[in-house]
Protein backbone atom coordinates (compact mmCIF):
# COMPACT_ATOMS: atom_id res chain seq x y z
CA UNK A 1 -2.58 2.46 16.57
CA UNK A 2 -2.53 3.26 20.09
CA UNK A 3 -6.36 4.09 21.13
CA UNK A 4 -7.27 0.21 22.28
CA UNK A 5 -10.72 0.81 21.96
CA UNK A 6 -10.45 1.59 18.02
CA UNK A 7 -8.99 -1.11 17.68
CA UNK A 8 -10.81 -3.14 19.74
CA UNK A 9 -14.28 -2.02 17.59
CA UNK A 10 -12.50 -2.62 14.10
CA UNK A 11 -11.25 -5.87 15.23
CA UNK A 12 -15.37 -6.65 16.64
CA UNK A 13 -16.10 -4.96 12.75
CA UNK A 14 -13.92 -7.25 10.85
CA UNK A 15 -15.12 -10.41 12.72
CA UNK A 16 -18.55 -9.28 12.04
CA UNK A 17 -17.89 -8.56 8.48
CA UNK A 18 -16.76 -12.06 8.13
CA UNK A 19 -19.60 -13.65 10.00
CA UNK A 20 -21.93 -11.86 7.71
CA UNK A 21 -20.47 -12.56 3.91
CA UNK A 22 -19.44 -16.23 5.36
CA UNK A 23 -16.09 -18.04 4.55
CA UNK A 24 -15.11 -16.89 1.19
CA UNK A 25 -14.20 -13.35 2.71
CA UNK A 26 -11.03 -11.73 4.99
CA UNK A 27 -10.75 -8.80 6.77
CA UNK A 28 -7.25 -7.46 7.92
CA UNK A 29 -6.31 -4.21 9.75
CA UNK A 30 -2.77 -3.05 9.23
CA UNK A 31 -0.91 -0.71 11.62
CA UNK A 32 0.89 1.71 9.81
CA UNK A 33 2.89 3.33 13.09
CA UNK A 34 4.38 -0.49 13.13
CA UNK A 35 8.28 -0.50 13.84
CA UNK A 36 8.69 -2.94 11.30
CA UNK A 37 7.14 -3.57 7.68
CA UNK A 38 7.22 -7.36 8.32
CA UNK A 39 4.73 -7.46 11.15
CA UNK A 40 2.27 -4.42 9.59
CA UNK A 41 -0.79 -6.72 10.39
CA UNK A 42 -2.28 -6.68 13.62
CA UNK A 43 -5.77 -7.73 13.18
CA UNK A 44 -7.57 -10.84 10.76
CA UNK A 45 -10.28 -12.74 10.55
CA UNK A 46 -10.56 -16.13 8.12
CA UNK A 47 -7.00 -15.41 7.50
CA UNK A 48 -7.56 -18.62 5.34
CA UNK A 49 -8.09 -16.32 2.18
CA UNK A 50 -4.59 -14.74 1.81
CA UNK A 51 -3.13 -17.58 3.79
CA UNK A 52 -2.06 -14.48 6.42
CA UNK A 53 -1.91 -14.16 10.52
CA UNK A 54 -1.15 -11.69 12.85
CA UNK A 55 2.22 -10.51 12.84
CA UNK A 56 2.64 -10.79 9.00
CA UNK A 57 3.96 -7.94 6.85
CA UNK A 58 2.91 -4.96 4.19
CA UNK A 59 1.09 -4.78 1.28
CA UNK A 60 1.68 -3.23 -2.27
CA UNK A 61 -1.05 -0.66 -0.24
CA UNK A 62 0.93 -0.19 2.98
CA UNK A 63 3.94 0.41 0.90
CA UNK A 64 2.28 2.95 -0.94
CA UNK A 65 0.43 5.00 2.33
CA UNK A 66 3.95 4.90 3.47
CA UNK A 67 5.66 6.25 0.41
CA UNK A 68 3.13 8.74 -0.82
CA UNK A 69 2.38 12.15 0.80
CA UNK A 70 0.12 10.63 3.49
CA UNK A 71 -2.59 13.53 3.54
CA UNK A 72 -3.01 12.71 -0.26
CA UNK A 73 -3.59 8.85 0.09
CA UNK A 74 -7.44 7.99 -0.27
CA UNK A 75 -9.84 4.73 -0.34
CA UNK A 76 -9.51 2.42 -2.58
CA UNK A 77 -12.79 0.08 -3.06
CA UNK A 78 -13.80 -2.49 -4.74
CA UNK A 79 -10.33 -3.14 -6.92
CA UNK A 80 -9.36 -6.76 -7.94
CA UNK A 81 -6.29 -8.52 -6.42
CA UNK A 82 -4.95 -12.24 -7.07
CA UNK A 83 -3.53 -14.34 -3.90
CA UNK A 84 -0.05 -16.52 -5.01
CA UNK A 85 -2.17 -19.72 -5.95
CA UNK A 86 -4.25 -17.30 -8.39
CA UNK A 87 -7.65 -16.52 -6.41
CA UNK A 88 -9.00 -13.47 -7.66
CA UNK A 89 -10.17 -11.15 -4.84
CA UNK A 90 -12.25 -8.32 -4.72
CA UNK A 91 -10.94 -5.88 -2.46
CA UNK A 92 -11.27 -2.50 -0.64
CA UNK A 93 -8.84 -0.85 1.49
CA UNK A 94 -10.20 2.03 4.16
CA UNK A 95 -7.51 4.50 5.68
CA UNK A 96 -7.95 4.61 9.27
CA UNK A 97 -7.51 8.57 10.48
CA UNK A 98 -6.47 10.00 13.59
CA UNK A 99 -7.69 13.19 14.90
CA UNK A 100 -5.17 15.69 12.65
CA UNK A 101 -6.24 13.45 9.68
CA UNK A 102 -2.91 11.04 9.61
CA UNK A 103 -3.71 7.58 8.24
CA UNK A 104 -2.63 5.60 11.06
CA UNK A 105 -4.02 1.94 9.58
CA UNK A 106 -5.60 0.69 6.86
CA UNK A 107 -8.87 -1.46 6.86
CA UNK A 108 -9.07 -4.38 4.45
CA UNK A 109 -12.05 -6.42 2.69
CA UNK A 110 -11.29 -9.28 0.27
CA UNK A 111 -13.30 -11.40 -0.60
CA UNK A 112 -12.60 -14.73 -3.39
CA UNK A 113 -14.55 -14.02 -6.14
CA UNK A 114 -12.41 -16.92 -7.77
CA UNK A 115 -15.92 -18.91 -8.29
CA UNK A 116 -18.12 -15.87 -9.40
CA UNK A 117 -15.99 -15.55 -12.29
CA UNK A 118 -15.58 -18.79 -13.45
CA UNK A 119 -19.71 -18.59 -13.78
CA UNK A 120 -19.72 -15.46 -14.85
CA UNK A 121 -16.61 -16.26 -17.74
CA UNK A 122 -19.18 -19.17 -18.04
CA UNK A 123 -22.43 -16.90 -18.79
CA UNK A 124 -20.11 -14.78 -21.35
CA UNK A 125 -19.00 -17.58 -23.36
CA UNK A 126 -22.89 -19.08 -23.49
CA UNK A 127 -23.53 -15.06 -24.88
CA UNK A 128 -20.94 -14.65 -26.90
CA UNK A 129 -19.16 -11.75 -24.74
CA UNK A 130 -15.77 -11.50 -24.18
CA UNK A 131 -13.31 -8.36 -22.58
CA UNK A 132 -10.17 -7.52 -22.50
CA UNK A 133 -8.22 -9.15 -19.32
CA UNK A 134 -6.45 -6.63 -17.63
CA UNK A 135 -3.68 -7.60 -15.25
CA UNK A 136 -4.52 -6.95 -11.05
CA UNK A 137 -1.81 -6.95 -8.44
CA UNK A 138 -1.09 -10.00 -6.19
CA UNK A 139 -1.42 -9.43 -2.40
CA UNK A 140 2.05 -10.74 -0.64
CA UNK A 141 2.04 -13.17 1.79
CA UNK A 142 5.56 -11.49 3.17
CA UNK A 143 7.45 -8.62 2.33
CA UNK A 144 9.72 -10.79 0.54
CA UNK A 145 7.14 -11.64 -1.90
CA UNK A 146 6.51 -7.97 -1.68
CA UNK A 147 9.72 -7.05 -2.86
CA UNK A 148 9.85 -9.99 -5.67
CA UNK A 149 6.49 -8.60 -7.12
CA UNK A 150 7.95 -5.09 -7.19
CA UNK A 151 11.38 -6.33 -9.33
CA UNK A 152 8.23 -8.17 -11.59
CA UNK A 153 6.61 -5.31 -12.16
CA UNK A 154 10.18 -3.38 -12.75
CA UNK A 155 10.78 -5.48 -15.37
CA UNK A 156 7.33 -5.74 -17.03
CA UNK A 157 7.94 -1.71 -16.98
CA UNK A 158 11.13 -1.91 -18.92
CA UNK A 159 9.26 -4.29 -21.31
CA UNK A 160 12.58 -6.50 -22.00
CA UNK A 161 14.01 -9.51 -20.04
CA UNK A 162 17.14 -8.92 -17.66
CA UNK A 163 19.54 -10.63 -20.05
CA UNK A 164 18.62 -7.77 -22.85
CA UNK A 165 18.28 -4.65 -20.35
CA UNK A 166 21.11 -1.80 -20.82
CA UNK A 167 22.52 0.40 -18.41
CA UNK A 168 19.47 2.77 -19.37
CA UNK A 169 16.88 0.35 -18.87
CA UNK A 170 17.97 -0.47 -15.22
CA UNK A 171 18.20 2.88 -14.26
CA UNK A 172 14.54 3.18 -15.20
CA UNK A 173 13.90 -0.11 -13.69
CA UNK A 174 15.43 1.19 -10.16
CA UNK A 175 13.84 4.48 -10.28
CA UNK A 176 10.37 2.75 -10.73
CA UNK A 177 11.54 0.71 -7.79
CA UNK A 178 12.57 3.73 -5.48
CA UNK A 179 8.83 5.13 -6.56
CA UNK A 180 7.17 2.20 -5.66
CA UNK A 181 8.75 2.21 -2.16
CA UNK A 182 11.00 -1.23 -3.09
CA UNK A 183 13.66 0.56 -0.93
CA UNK A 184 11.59 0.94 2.36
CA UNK A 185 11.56 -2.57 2.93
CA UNK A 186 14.99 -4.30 5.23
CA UNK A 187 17.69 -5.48 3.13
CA UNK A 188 16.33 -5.00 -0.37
CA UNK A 189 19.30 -3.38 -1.82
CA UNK A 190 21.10 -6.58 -1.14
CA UNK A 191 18.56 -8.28 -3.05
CA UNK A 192 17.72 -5.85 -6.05
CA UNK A 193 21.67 -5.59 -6.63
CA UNK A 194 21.94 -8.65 -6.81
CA UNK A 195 19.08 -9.00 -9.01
CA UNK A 196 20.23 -6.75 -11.91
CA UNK A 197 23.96 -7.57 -11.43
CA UNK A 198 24.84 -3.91 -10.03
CA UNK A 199 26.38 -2.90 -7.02
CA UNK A 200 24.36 -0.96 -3.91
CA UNK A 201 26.91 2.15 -4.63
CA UNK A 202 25.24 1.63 -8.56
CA UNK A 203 21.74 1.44 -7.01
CA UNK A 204 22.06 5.04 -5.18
CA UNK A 205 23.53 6.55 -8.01
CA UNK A 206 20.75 5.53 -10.93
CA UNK A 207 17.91 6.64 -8.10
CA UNK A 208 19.58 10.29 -8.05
């Protein structure tokens, strides 16, 4: 983002944010004009949530703004997310715009909601009320937990484990990859190669 005073007010709007729902809640502006995906973040406050800092890299969200046709990407608020120790978060993420409408940022709330629901699984139980779980995406703490939770969800897509996945199934699994924006991170046809045995030349091939 390059107007300084934006910035400057959304970084004075997250630390307010923070001081007003107290310690249980992060705020984190990422730059999506950043040169690199591993240092997307450029504002935080009580980092302590997502255990993040400045400099750190994309989320599944980031990936997506930068995938997607950016004019079509909208808010997302109030979703749930789960941090690597297995927090759940409540979470909203609010494009920042500049003047001919391009997202140039993105504007993030969570906040640990890891208690709430314990009482609230709590209350359920005392009233006999139970629903479905439904599985919510983990926020990264680096792009290359980024890119491992992408190759999860690949295979979760495919429905089978590696060992039983035919030439069929990974081309699925690396087209679902190349959709998700797995290959806009550095390096991660080394790593997804490597992953489901197949060479890089393989890789290019199953995605056309």
């Amino acid at each position: 983002m390059k107007e300084d005073m934006n910035l400057d007010f959304l970084k004075r709007l997250a630390k307010g944010i923070v001081q007003h729902f107290g310690n249980d809640c992060e705020v984190v502006i990422h730059d999506l004009k950043a040169e690199n995906l591993q240092n997307t973040i450029i504002g935080i406050e009580n980092g302590r949530v997502t255990n993040r800092k400045i400099g750190d890299g994309a989320s599944h969200i980031v990936i997506e703004a930068l995938n997607n046709a950016k004019h079509d990407s909208k808010d997302s608020l109030g979703y749930l997310t789960k941090t690597h120790d297995g927090r759940t978060l409540k979470s909203s993420s609010i494009y920042i715009r500049d003047e001919n409408n391009e997202p140039t940022g993105i504007f993030c709330i969570n906040y640990d909601i890891t208690q709430l629901t314990i009482a609230e699984n709590s209350i359920k139980s005392l009233l006999n009320h139970q629903e479905e779980s439904t599985e919510v995406e983990k926020i990264p703490r680096n792009v290359n937990d980024l890119l491992d939770d992408l190759i999860d969800q690949s295979v979760k897509v495919i429905g089978k484990p590696l060992a039983l996945m035919n030439k069929e199934d990974k081309i699925k699994a690396i087209q679902f990859l190349n959709e998700a924006g797995a290959f806009l991170i550095t390096k991660s046809g080394d790593k997804i190669s490597e992953y489901f045995g197949i060479s890089k030349f393989s890789i290019y091939n199953y995605i056309k």
